[in-house]
Protein backbone atom coordinates (compact mmCIF):
# COMPACT_ATOMS: atom_id res chain seq x y z
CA UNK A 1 -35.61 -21.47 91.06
CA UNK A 2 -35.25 -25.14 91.36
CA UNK A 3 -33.14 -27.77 92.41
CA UNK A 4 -31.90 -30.94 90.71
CA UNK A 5 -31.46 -34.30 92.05
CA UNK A 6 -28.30 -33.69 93.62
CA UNK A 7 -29.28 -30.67 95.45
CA UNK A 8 -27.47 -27.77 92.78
CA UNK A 9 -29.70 -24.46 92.61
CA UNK A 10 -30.68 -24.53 89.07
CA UNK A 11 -31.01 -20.30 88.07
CA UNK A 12 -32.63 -20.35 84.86
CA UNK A 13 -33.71 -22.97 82.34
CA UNK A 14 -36.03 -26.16 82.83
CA UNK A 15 -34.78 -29.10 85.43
CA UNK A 16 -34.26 -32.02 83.25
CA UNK A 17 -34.76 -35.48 83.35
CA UNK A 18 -38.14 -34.68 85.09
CA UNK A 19 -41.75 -35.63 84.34
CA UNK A 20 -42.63 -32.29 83.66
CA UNK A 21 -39.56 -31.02 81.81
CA UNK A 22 -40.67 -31.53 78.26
CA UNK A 23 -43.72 -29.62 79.14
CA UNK A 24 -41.94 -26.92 80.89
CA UNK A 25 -40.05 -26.77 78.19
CA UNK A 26 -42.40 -25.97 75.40
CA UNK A 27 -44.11 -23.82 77.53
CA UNK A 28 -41.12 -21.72 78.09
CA UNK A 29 -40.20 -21.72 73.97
CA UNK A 30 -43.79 -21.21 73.39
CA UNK A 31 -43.23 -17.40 72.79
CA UNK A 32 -40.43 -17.88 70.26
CA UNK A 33 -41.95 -18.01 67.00
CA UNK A 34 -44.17 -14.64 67.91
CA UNK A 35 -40.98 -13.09 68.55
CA UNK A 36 -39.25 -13.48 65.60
CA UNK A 37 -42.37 -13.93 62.92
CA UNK A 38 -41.78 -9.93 61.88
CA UNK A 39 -38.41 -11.37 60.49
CA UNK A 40 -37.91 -15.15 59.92
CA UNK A 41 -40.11 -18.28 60.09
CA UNK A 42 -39.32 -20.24 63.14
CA UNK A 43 -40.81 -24.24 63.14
CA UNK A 44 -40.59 -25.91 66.55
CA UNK A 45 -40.39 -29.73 67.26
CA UNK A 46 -39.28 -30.98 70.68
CA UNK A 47 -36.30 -29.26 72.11
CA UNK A 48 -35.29 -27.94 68.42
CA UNK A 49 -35.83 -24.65 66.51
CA UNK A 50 -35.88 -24.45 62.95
CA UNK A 51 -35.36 -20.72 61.46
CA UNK A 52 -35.37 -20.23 58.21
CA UNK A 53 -37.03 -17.50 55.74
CA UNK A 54 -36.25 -17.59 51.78
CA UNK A 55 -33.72 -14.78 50.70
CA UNK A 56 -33.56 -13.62 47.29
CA UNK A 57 -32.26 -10.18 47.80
CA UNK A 58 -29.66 -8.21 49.48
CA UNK A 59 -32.79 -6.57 51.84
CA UNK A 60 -33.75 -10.73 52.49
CA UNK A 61 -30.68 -11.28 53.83
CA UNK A 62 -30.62 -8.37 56.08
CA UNK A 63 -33.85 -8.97 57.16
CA UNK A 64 -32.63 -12.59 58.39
CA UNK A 65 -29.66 -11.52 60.16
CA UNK A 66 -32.05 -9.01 62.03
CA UNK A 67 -34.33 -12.58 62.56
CA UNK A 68 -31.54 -13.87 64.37
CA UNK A 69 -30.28 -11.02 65.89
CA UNK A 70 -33.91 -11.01 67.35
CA UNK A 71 -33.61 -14.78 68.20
CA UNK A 72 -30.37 -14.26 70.01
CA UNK A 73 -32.03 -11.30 72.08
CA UNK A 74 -34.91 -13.82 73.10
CA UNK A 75 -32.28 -16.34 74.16
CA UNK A 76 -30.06 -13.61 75.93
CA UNK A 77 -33.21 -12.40 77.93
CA UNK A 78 -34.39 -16.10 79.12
CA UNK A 79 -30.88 -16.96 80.07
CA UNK A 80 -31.55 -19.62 77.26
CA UNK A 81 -27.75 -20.86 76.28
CA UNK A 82 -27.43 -21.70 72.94
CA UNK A 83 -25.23 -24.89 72.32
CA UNK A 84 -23.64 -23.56 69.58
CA UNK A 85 -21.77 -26.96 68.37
CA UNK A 86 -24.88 -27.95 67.42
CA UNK A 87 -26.02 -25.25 65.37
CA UNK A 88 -26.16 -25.69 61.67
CA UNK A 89 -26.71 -23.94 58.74
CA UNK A 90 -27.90 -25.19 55.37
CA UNK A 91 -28.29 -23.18 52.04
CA UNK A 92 -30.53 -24.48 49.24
CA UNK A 93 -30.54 -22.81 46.02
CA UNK A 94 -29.53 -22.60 42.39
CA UNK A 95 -27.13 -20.07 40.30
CA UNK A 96 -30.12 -18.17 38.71
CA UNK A 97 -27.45 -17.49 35.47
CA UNK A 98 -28.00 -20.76 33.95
């Protein structure tokens, strides 16, 4: 448990706008790429996580949803909220039938 600057009892997550945060941070992500390497790729860079894993087939795709049904397990079990309004999702690819 910790406190912030104002006195509030913070109950999960890292205190921010600390010296230490950043650090505290990454050590607290640290674990998420081990996590969810059985299903999807995972690339992290500062407070941001990249998942991603190239899907070709109908078994691909499942085994990505499973990725981030495993990512959203992590998140649940560190108390980790998600800010969802800044989640995105890109698709790259081409129509194979040309």
């Amino acid at each position: 448990m910790a406190f912030t600057q104002t006195g509030l009892m913070l109950l999960s997550g890292i205190p921010q706008e600390t010296i230490l945060g950043p650090i505290l941070f990454i050590i607290y992500i640290n674990d998420l790429p081990d996590v969810c390497k059985q299903f999807i790729n995972v690339y992290l860079f500062a407070d941001d996580a990249k998942l991603y894993k190239h899907v070709i087939t109908d078994n691909d795709h499942q085994v990505f949803q499973n990725g981030l049904n495993t990512f959203q397990e992590w998140s649940d079990r560190w108390l980790l909220r998600l800010s969802i309004n800044k989640c995105k999702t890109a698709f790259h690819g081409r129509d194979v039938n040309y």
